[in-house]
PDB file of N, CA and C in Angstrom:
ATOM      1  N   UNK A   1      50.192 166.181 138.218  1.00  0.00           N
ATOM      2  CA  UNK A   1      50.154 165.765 136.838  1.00  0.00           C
ATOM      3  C   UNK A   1      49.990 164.265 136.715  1.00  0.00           C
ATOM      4  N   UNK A   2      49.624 163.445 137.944  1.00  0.00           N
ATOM      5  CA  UNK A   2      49.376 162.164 137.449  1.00  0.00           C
ATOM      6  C   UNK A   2      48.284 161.464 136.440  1.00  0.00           C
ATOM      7  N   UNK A   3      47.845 162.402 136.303  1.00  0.00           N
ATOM      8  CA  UNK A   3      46.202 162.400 135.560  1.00  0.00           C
ATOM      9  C   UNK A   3      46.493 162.627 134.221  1.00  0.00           C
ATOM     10  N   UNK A   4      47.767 162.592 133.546  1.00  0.00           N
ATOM     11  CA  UNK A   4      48.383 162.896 132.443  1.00  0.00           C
ATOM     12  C   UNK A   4      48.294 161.614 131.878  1.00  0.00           C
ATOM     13  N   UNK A   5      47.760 161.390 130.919  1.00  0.00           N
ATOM     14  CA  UNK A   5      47.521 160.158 129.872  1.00  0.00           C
ATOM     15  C   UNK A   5      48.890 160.188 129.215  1.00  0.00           C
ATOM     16  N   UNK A   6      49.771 158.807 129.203  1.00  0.00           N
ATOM     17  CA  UNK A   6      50.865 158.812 128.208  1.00  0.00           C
ATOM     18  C   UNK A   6      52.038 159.358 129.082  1.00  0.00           C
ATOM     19  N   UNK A   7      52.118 160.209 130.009  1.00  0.00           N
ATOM     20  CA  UNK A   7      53.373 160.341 130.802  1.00  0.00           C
ATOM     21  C   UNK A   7      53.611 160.120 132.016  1.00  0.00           C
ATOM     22  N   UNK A   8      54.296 159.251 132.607  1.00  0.00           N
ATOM     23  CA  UNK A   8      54.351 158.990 133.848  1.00  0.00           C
ATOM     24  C   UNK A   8      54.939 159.609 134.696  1.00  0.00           C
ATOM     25  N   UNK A   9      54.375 160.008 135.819  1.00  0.00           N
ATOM     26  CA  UNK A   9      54.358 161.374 136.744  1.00  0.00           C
ATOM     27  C   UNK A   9      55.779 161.227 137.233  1.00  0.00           C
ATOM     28  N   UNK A  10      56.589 159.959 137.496  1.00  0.00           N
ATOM     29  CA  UNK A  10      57.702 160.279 138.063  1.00  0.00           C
ATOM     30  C   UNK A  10      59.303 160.081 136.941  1.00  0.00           C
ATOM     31  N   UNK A  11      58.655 159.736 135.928  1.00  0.00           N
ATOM     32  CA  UNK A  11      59.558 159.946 134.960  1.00  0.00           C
ATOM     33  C   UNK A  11      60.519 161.043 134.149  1.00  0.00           C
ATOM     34  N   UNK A  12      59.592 161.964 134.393  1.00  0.00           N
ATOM     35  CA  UNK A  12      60.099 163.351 133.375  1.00  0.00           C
ATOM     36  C   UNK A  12      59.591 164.631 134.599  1.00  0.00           C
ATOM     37  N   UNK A  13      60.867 165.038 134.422  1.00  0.00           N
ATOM     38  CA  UNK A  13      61.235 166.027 135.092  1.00  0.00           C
ATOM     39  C   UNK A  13      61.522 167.751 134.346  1.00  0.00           C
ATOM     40  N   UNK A  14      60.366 168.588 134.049  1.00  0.00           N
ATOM     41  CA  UNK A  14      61.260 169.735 133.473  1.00  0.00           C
ATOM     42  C   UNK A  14      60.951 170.860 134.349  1.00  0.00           C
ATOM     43  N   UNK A  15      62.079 171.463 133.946  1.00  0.00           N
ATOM     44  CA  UNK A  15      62.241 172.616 134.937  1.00  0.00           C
ATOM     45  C   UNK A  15      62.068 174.037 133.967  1.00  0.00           C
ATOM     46  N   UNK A  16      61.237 174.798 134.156  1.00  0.00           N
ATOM     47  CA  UNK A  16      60.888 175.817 133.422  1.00  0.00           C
ATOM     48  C   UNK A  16      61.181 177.113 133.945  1.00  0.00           C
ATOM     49  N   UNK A  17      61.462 178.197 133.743  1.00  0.00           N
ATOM     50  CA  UNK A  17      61.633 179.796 134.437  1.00  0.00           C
ATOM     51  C   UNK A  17      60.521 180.268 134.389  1.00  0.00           C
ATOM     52  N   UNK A  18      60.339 180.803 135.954  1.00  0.00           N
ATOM     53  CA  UNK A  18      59.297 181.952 135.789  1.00  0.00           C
ATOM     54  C   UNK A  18      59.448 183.064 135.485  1.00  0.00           C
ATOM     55  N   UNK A  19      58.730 184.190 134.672  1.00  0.00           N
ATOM     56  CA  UNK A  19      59.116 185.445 133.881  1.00  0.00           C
ATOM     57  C   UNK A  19      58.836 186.351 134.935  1.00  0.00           C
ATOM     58  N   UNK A  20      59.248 188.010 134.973  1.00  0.00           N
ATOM     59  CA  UNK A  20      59.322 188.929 135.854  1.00  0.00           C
ATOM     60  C   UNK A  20      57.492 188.974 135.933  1.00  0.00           C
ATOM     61  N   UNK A  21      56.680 188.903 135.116  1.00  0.00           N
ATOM     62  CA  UNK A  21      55.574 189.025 135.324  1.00  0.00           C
ATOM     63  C   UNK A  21      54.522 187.437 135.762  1.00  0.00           C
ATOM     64  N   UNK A  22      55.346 186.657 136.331  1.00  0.00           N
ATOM     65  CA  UNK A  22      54.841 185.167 136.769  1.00  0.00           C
ATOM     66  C   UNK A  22      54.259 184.386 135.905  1.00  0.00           C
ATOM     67  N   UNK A  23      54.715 184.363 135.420  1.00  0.00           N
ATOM     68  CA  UNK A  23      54.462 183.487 133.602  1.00  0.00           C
ATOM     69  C   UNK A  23      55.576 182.164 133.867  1.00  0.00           C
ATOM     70  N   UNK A  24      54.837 181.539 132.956  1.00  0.00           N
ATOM     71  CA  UNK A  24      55.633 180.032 132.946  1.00  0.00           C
ATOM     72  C   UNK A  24      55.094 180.041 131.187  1.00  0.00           C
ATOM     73  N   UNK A  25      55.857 179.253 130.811  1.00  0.00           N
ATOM     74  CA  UNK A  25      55.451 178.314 129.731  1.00  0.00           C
ATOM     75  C   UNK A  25      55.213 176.870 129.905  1.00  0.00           C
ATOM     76  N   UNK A  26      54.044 176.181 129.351  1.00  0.00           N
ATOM     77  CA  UNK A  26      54.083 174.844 129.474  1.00  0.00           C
ATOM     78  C   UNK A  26      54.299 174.049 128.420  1.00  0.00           C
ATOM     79  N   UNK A  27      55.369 173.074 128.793  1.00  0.00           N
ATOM     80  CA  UNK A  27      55.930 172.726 127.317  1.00  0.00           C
ATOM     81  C   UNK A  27      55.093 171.821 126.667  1.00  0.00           C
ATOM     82  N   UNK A  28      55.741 171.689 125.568  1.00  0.00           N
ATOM     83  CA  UNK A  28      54.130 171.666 124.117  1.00  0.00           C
ATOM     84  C   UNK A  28      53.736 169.779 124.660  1.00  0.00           C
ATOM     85  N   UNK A  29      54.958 169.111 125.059  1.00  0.00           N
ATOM     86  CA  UNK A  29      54.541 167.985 125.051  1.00  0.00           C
ATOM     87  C   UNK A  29      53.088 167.501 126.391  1.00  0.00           C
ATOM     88  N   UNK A  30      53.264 168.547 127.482  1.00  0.00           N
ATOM     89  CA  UNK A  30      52.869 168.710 128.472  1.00  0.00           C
ATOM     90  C   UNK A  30      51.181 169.461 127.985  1.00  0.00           C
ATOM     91  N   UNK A  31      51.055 170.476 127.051  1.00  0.00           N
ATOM     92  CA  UNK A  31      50.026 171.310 126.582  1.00  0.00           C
ATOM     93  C   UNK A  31      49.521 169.551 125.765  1.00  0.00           C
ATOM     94  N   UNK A  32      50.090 168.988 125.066  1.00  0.00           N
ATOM     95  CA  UNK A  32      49.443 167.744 123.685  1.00  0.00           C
ATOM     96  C   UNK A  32      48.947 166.783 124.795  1.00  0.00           C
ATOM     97  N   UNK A  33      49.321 166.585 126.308  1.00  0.00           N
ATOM     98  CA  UNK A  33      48.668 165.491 127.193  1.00  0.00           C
ATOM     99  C   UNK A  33      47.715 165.848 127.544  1.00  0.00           C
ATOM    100  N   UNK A  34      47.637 166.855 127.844  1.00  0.00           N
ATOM    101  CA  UNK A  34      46.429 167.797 128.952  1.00  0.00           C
ATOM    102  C   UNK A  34      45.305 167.942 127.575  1.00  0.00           C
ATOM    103  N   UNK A  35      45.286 168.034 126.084  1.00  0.00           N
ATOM    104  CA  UNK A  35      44.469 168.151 125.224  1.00  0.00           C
ATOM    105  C   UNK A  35      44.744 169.868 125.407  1.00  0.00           C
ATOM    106  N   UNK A  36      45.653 170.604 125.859  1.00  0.00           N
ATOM    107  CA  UNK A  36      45.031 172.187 125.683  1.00  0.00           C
ATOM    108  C   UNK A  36      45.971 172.845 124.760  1.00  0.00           C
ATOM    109  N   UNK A  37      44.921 174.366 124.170  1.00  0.00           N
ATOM    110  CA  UNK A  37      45.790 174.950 122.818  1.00  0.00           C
ATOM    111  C   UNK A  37      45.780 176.208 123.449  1.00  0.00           C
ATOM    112  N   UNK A  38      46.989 177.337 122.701  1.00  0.00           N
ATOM    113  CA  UNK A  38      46.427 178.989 123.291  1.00  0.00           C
ATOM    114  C   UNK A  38      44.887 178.926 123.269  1.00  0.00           C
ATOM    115  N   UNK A  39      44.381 179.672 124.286  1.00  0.00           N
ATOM    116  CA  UNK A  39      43.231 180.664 124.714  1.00  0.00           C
ATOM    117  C   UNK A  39      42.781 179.847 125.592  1.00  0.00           C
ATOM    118  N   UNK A  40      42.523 178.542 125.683  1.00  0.00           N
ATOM    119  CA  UNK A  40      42.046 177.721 126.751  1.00  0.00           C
ATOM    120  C   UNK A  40      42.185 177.996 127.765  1.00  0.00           C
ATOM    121  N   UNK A  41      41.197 177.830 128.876  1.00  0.00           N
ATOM    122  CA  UNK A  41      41.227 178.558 130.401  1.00  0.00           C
ATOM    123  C   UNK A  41      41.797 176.890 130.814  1.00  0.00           C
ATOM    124  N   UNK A  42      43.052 177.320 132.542  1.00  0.00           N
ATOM    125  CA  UNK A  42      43.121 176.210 132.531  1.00  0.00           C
ATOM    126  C   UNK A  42      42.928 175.999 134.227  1.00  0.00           C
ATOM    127  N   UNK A  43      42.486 175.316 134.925  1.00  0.00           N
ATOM    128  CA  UNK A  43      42.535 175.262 136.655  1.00  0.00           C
ATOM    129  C   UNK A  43      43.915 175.223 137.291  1.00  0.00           C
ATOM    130  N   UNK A  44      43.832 176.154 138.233  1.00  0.00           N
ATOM    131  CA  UNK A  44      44.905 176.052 139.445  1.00  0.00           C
ATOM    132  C   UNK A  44      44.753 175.388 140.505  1.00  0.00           C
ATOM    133  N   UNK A  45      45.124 174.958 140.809  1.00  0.00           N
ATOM    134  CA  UNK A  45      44.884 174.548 142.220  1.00  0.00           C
ATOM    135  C   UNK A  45      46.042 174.248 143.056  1.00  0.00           C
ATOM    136  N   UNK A  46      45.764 174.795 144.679  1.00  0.00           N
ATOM    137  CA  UNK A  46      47.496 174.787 144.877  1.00  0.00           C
ATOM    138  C   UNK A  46      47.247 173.365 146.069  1.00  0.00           C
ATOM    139  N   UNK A  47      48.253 172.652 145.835  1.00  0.00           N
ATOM    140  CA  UNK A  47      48.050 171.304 146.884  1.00  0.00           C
ATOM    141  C   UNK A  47      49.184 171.179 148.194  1.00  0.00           C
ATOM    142  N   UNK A  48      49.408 170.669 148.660  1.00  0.00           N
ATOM    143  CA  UNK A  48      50.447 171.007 150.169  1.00  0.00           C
ATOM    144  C   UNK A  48      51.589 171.266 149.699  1.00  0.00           C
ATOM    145  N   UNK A  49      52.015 170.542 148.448  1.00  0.00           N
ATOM    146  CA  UNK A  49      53.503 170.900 148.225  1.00  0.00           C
ATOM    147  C   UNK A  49      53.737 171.253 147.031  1.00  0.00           C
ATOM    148  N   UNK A  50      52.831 172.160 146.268  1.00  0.00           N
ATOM    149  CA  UNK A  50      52.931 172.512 144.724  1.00  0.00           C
ATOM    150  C   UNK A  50      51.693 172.892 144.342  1.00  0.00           C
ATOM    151  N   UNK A  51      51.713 173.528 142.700  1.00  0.00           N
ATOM    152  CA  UNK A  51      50.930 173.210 141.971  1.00  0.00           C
ATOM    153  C   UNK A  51      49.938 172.296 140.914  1.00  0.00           C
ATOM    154  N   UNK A  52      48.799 172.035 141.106  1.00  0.00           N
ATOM    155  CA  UNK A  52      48.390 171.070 140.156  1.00  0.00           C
ATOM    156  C   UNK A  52      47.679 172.316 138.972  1.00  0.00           C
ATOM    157  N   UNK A  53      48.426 171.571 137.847  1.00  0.00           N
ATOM    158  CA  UNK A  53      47.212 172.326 136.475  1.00  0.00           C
ATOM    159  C   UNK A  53      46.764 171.359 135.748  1.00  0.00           C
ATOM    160  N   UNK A  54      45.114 171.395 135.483  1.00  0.00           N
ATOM    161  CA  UNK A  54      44.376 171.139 134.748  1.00  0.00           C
ATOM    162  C   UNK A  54      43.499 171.401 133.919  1.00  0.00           C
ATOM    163  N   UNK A  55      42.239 170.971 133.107  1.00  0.00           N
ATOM    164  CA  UNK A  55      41.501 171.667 132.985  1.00  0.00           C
ATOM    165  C   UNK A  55      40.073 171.164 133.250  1.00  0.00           C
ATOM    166  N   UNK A  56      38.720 172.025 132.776  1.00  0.00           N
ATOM    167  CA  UNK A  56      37.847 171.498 133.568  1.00  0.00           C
ATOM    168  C   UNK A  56      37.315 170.325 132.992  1.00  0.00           C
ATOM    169  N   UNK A  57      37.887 170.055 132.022  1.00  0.00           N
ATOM    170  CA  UNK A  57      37.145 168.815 131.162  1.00  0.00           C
ATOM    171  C   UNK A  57      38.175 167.458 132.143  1.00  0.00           C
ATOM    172  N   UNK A  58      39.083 167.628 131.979  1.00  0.00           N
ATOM    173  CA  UNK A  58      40.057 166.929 133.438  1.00  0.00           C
ATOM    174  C   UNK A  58      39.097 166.903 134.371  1.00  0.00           C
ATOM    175  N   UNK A  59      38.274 167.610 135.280  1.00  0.00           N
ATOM    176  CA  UNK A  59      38.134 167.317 136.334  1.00  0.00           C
ATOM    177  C   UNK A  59      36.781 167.202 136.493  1.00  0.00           C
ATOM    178  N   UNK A  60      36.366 167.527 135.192  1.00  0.00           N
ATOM    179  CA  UNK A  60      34.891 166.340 135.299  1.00  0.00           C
ATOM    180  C   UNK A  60      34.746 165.036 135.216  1.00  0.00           C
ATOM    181  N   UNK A  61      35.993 164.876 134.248  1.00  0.00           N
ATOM    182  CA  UNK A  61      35.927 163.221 133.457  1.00  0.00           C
ATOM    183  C   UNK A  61      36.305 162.711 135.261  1.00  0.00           C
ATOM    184  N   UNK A  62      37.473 162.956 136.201  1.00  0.00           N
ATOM    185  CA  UNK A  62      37.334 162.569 137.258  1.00  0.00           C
ATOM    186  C   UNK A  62      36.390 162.573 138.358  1.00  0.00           C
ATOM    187  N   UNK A  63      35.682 163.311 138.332  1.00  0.00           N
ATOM    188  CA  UNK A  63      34.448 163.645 139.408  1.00  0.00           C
ATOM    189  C   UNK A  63      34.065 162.371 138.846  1.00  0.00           C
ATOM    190  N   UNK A  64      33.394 162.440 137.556  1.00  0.00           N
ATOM    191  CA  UNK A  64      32.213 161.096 136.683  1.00  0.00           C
ATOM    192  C   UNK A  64      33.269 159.729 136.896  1.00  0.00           C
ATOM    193  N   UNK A  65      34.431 159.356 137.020  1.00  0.00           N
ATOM    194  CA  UNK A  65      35.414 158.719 137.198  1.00  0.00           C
ATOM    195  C   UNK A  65      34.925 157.862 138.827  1.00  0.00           C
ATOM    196  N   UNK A  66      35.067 158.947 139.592  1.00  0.00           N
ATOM    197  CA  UNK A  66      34.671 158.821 140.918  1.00  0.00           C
ATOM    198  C   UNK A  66      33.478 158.317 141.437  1.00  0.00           C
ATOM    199  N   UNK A  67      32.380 158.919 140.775  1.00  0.00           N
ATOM    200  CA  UNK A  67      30.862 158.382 140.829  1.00  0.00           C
ATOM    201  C   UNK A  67      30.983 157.345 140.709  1.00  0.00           C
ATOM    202  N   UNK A  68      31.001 156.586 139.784  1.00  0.00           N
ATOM    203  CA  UNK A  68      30.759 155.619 138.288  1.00  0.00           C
ATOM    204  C   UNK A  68      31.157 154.509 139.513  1.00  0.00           C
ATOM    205  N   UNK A  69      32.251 154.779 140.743  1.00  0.00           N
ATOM    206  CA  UNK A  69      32.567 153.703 141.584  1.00  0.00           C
ATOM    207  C   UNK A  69      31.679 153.507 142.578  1.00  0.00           C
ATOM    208  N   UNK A  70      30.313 154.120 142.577  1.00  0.00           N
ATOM    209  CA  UNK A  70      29.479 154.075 143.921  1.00  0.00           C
ATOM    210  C   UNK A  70      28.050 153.972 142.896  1.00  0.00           C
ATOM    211  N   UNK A  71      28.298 153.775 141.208  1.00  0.00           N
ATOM    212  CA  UNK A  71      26.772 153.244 140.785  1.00  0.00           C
ATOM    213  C   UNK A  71      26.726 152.134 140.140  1.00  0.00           C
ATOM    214  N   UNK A  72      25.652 151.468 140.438  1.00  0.00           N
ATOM    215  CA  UNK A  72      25.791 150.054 140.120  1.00  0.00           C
ATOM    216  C   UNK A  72      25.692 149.918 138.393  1.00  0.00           C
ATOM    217  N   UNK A  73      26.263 148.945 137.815  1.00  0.00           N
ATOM    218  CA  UNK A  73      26.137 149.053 136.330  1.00  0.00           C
ATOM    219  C   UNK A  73      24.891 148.687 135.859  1.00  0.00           C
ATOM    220  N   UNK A  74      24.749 149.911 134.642  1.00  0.00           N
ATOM    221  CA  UNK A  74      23.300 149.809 133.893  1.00  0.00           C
ATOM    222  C   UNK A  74      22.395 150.666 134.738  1.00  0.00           C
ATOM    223  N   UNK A  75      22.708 151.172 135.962  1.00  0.00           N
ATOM    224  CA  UNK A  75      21.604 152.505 136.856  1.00  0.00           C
ATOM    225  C   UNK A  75      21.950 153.712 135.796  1.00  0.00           C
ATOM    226  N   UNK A  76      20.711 154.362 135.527  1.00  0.00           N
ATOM    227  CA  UNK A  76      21.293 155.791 135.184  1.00  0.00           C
ATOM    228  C   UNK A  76      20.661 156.656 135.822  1.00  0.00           C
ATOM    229  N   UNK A  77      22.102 157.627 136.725  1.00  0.00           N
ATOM    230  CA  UNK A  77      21.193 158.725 137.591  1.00  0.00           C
ATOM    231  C   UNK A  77      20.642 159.761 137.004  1.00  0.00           C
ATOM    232  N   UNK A  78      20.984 160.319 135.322  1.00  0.00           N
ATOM    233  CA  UNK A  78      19.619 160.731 135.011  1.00  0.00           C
ATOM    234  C   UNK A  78      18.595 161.014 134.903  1.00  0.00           C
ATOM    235  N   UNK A  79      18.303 159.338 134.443  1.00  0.00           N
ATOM    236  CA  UNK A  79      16.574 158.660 134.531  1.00  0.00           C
ATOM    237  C   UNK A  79      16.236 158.671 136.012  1.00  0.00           C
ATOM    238  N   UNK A  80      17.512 158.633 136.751  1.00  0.00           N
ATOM    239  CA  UNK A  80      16.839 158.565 137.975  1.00  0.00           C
ATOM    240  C   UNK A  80      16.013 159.833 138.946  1.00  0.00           C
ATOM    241  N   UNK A  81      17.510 160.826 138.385  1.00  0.00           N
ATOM    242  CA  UNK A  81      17.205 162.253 138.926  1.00  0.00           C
ATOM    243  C   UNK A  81      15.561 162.874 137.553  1.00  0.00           C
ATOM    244  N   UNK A  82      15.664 162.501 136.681  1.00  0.00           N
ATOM    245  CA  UNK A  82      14.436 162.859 135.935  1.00  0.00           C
ATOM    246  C   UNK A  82      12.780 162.508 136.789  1.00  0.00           C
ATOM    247  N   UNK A  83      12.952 160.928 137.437  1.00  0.00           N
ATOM    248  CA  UNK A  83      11.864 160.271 137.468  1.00  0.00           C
ATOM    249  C   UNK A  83      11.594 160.938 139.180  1.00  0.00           C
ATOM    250  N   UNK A  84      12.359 161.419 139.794  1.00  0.00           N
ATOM    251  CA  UNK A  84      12.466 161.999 141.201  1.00  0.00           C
ATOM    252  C   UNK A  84      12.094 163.547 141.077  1.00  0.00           C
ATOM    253  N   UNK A  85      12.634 164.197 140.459  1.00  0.00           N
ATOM    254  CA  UNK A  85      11.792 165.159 139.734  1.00  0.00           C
ATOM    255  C   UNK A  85      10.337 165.336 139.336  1.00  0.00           C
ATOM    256  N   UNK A  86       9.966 164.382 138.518  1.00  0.00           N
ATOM    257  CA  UNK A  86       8.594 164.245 138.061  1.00  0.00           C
ATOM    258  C   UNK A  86       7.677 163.618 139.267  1.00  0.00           C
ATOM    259  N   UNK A  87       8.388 162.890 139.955  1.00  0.00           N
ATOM    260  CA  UNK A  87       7.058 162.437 141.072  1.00  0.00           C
ATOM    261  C   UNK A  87       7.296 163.884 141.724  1.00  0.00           C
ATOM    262  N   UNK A  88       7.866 164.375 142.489  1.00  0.00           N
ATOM    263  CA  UNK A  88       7.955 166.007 143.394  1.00  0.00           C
ATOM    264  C   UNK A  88       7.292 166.707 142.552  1.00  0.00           C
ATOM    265  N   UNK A  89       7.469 166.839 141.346  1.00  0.00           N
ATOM    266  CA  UNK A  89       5.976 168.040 140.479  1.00  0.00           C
ATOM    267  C   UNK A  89       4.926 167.805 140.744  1.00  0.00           C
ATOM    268  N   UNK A  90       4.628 165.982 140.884  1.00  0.00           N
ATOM    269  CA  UNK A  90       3.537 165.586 141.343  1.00  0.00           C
ATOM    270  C   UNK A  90       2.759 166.047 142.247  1.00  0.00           C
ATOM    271  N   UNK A  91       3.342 166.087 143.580  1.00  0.00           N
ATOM    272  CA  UNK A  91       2.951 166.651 144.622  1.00  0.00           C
ATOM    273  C   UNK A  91       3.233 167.975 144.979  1.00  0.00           C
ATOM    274  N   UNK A  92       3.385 169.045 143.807  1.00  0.00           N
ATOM    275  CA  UNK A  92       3.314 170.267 144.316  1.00  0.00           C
ATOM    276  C   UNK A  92       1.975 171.047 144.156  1.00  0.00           C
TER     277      UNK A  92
END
């Protein structure tokens, strides 16, 4: 949950029950960080010592987060992947 805008991962601590059918609830303040409402699909992912939940809009904005540190400012790989595209049509 460090990826939580507004709460700091080692600050707040809650402890929730799991139900006979493996249900959790996530509490509302925790659902208002993450941006999610009922019906929303949300990612699991299990890491060495727990669970991480997110969702996929979370883990795009980080993927694009991640990039953004290996492209130089003002490149757009777009235009780039567009113009790499169009020369390869070229030569088919």
């Amino acid at each position: 949950m460090a990826e939580l805008r507004g709460m700091a991962r080692d600050s707040t601590l809650t402890f929730v029950p799991l139900n006979q059918n493996g249900r959790i609830v996530i509490p509302a303040s925790y659902r208002k960080a993450l941006g999610v409402k009922a019906g929303d699909k949300l990612v699991l992912e299990m890491e060495d010592d727990g669970l991480l939940i997110t969702t996929m809009q979370r883990r795009l904005e980080r993927a694009q987060r991640l990039v953004r540190k290996y492209v130089k400012p003002g490149v757009s790989l777009v235009d780039e992947l567009i113009a790499e595209r169009r020369e390869a049509a070229k030569h088919e």
